[in-house]
N, C-alpha and C. Protein backbone atom coordinates (compact mmCIF):
# COMPACT_ATOMS: atom_id res chain seq x y z
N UNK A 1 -47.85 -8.60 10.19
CA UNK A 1 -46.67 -8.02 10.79
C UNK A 1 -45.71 -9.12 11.23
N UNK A 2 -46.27 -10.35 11.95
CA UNK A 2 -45.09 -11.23 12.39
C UNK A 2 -44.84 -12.19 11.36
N UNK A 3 -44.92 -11.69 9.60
CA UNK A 3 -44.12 -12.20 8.68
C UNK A 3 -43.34 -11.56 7.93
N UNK A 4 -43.41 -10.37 8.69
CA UNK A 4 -42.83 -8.71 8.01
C UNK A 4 -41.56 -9.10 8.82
N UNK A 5 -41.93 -9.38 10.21
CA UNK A 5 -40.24 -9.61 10.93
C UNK A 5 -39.27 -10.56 10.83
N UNK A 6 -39.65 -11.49 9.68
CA UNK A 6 -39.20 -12.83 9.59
C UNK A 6 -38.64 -12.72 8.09
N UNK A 7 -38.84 -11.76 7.18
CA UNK A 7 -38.73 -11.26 5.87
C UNK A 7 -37.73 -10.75 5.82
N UNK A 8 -37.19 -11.46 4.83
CA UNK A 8 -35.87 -11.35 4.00
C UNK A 8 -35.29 -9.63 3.75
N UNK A 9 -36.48 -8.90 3.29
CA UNK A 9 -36.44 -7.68 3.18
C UNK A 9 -36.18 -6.89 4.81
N UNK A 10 -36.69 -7.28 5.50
CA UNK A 10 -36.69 -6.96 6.51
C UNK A 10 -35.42 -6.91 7.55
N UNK A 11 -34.82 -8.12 7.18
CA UNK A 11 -33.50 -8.73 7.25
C UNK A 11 -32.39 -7.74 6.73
N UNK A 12 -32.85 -7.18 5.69
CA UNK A 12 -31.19 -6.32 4.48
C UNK A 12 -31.49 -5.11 5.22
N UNK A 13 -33.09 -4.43 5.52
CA UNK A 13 -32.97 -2.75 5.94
C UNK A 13 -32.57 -3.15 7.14
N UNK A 14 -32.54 -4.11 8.21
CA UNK A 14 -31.94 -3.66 9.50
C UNK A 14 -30.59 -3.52 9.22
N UNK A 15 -30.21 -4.30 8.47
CA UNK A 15 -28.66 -4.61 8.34
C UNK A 15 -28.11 -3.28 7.95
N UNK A 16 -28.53 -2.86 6.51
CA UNK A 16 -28.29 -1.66 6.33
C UNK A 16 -28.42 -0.55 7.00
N UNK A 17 -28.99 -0.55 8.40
CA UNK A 17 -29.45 0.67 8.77
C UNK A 17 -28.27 0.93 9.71
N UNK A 18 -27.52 -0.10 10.06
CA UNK A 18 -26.89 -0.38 11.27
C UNK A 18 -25.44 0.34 10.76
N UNK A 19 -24.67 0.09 9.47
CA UNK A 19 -23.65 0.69 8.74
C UNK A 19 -23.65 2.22 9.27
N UNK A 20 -24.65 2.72 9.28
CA UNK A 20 -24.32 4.52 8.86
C UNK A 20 -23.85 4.39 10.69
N UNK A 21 -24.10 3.92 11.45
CA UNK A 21 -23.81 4.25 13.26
C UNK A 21 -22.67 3.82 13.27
N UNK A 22 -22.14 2.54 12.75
CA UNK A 22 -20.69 2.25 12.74
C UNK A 22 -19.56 3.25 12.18
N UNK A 23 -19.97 3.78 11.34
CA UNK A 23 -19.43 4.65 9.93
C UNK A 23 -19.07 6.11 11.39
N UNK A 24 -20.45 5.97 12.33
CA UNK A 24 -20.35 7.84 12.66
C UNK A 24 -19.34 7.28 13.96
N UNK A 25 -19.81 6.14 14.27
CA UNK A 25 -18.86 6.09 15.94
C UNK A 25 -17.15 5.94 15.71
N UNK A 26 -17.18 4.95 14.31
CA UNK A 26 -15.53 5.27 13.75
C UNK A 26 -15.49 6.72 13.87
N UNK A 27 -15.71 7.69 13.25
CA UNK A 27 -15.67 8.76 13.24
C UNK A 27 -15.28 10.03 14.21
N UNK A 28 -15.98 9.38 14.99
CA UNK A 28 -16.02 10.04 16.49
C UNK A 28 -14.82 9.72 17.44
N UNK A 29 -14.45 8.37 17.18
CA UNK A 29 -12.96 7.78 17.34
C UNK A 29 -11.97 8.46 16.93
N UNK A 30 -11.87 8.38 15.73
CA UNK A 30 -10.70 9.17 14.83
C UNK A 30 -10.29 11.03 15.34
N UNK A 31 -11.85 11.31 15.06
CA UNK A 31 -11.70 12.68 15.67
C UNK A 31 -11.30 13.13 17.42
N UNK A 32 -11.52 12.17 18.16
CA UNK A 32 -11.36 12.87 19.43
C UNK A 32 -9.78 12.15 19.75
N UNK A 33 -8.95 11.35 18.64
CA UNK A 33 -7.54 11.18 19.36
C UNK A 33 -7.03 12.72 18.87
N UNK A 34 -5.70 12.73 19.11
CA UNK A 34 -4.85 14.02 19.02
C UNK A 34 -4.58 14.14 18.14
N UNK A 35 -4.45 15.71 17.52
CA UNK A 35 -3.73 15.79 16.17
C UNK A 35 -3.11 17.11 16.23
N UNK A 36 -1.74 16.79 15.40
CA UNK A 36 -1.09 17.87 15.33
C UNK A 36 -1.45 19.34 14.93
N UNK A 37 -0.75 20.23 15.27
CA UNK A 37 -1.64 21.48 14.77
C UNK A 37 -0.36 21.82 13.97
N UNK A 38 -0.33 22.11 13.23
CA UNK A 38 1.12 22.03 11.62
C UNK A 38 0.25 24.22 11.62
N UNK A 39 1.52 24.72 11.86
CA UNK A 39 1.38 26.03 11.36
C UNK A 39 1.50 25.40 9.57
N UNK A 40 1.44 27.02 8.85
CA UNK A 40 1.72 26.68 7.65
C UNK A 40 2.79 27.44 7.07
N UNK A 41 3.34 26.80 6.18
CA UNK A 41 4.67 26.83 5.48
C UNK A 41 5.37 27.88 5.81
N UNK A 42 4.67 29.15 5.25
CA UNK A 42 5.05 30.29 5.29
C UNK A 42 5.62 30.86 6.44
N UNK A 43 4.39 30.86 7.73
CA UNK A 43 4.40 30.74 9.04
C UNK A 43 5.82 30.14 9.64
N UNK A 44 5.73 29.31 9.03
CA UNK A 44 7.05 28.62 9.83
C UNK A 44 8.04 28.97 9.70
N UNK A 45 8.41 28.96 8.18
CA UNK A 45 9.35 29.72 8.08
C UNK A 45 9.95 30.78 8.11
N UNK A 46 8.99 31.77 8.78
CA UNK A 46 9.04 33.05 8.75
C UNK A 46 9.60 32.99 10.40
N UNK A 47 9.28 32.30 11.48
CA UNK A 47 9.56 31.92 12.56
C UNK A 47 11.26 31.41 12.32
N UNK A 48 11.45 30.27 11.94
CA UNK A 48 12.42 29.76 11.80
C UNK A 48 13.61 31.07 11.14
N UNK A 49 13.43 31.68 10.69
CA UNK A 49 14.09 33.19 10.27
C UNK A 49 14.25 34.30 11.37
N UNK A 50 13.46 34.17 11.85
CA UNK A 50 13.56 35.09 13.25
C UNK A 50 14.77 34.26 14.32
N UNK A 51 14.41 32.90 14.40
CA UNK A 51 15.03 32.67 15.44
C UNK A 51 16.41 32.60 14.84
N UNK A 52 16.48 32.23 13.34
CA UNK A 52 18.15 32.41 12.96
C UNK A 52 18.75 33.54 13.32
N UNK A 53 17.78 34.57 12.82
CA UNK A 53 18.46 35.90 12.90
C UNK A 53 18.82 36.45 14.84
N UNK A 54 17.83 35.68 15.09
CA UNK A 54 18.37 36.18 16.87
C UNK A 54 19.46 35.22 17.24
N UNK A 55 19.43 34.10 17.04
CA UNK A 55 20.80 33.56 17.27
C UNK A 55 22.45 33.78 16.41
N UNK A 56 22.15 34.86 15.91
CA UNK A 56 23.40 34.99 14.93
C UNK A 56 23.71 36.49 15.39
N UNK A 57 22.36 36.97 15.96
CA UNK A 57 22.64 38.54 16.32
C UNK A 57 23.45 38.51 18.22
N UNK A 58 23.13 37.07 18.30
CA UNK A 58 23.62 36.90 19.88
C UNK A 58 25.08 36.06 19.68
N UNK A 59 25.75 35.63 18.74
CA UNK A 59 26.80 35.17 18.54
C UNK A 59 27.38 36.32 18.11
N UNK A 60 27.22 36.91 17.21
CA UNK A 60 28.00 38.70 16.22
C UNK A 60 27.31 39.47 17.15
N UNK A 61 27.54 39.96 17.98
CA UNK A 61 26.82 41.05 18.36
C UNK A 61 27.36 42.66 17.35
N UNK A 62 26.53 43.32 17.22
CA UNK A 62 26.64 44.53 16.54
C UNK A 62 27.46 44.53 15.21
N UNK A 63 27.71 43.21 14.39
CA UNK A 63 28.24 43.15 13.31
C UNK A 63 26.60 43.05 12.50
N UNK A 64 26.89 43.84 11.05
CA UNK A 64 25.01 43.37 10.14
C UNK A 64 25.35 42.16 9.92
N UNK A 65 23.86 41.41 9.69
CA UNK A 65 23.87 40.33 8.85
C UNK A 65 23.55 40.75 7.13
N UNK A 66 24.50 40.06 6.36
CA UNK A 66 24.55 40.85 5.24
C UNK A 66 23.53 40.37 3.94
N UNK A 67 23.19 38.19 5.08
CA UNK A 67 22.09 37.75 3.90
C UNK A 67 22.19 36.38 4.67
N UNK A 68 20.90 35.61 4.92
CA UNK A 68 20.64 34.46 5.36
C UNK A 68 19.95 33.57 3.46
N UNK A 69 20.42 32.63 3.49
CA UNK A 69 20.03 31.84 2.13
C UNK A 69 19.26 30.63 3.05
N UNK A 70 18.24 29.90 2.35
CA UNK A 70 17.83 28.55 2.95
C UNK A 70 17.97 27.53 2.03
N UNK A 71 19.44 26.75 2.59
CA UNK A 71 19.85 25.90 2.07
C UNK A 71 18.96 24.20 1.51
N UNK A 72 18.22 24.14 2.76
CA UNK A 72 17.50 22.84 2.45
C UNK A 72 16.41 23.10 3.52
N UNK A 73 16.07 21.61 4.23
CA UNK A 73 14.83 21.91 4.76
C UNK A 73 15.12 22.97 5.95
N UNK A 74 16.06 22.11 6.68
CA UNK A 74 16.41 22.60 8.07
C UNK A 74 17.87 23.51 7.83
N UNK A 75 18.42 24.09 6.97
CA UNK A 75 19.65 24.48 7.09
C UNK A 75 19.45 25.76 6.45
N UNK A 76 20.62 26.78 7.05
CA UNK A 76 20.59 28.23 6.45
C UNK A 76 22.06 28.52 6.20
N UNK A 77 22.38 29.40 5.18
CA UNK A 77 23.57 29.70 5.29
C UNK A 77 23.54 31.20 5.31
N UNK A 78 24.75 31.66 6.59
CA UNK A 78 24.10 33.10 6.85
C UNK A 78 25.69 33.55 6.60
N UNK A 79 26.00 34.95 6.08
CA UNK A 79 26.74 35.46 6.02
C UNK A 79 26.82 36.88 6.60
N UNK A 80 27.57 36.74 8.15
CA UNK A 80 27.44 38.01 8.76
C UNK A 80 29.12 38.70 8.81
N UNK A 81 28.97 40.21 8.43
CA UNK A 81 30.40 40.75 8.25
C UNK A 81 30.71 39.90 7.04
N UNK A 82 32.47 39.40 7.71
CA UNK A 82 33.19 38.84 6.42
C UNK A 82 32.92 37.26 6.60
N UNK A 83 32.19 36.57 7.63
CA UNK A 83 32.30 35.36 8.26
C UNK A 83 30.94 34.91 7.69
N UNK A 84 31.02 33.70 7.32
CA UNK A 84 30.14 32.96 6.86
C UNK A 84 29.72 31.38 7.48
N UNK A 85 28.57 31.03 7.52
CA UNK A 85 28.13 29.91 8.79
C UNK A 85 27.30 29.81 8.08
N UNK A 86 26.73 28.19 9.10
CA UNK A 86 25.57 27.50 8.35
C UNK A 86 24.98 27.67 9.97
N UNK A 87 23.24 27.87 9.56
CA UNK A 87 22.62 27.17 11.29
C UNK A 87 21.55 25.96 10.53
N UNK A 88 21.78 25.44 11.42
CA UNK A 88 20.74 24.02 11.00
C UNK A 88 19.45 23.86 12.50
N UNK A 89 18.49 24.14 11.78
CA UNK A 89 17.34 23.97 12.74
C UNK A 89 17.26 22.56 13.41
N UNK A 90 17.14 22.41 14.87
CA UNK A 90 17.29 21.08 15.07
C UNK A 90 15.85 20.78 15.73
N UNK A 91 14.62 20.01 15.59
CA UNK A 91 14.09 19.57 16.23
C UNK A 91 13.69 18.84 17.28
N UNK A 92 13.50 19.87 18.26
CA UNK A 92 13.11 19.43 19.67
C UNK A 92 11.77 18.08 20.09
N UNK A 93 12.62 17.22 21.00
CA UNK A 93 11.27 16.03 20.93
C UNK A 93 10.22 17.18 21.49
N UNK A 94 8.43 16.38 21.17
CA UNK A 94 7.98 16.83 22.02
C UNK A 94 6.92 16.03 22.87
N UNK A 95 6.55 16.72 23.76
CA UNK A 95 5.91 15.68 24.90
C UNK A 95 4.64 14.97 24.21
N UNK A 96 4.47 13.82 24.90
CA UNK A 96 3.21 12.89 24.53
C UNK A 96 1.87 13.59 24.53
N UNK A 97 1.20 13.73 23.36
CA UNK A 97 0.33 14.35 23.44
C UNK A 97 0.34 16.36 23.64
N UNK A 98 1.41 16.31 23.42
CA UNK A 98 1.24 18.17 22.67
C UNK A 98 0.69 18.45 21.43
N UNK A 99 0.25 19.10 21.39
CA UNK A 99 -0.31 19.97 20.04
C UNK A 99 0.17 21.54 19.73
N UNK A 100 0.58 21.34 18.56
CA UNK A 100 1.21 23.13 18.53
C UNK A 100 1.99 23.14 17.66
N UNK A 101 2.63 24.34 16.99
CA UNK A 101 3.75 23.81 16.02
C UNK A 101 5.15 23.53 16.94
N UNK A 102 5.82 23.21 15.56
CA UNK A 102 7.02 21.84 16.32
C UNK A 102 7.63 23.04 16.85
N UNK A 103 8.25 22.47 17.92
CA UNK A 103 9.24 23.12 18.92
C UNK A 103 10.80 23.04 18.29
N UNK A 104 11.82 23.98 18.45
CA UNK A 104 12.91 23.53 17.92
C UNK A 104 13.93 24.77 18.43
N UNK A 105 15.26 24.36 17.68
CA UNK A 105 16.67 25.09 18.37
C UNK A 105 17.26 25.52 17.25
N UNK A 106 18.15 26.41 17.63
CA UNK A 106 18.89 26.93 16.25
C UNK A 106 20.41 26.48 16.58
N UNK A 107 21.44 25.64 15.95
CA UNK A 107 22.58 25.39 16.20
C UNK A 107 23.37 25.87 14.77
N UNK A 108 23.79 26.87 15.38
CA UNK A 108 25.27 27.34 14.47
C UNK A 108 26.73 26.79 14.44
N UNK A 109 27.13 26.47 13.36
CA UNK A 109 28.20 25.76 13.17
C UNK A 109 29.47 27.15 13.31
N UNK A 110 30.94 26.76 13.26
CA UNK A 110 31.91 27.34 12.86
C UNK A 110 31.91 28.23 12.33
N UNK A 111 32.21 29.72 12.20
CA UNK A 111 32.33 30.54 11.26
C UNK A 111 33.28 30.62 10.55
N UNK A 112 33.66 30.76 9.30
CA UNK A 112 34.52 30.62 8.83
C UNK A 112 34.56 32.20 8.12
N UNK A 113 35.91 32.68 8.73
CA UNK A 113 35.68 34.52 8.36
C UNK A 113 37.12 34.63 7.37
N UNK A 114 37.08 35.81 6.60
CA UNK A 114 38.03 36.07 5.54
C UNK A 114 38.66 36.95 5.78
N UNK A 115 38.66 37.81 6.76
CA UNK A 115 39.43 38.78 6.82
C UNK A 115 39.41 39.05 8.63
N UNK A 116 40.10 40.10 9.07
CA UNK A 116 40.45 40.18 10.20
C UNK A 116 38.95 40.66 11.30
N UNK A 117 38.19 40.50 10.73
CA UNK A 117 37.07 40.93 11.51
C UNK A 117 36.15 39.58 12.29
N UNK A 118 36.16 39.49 13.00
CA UNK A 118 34.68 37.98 13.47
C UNK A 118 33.53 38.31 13.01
């Protein structure tokens, strides 16, 4: 036995044995910092549609909205009555260490209307 502990072989399995605990405590690291919680696509945008539509129903009050398009990531172009606007989703910072989906605002630009109605 006290040439078993002095053996070369003996030498590589400690070594090797020691990898898999490094491997799990990285692991355990990685997992317990913070991570975002990302709704998904759909989700979001199905949110981000709601809040257009409530901020366009609180600028027009009692005029329809006749069709919201999604221009790019963050931008919509909504056409309510004869007046036509863009809202661009703006992202809200958020605090150190939140988790959740992103927080955000709806900012409507200018309307630009065609006929005598707002």
């Amino acid at each position: 036995m006290k040439h078993y502990l002095r053996s070369w072989h003996f030498e590589q399995r400690h070594k090797a044995f020691g990898l898999p605990f490094i491997g799990a405590a990285l692991s355990l690291v990685l997992l317990a910092s913070p991570a975002h919680a990302v709704l998904p696509p759909n989700v979001e945008q199905a949110r981000e549609l709601a809040s257009v539509t409530e901020a366009v129903g609180k600028r027009f009050p009692g005029q329809p909205i006749k069709s919201i398009t999604r221009q790019t990531f963050d931008s919509y172009d909504v056409l309510v009555g004869t007046c036509r606007l863009k809202a661009e989703i703006v992202t809200l910072p958020t605090p150190r260490g939140m988790v959740g989906p992103r927080q955000y605002t709806v900012r409507l630009s200018r309307p630009k209307c065609t006929g005598t109605e707002q």
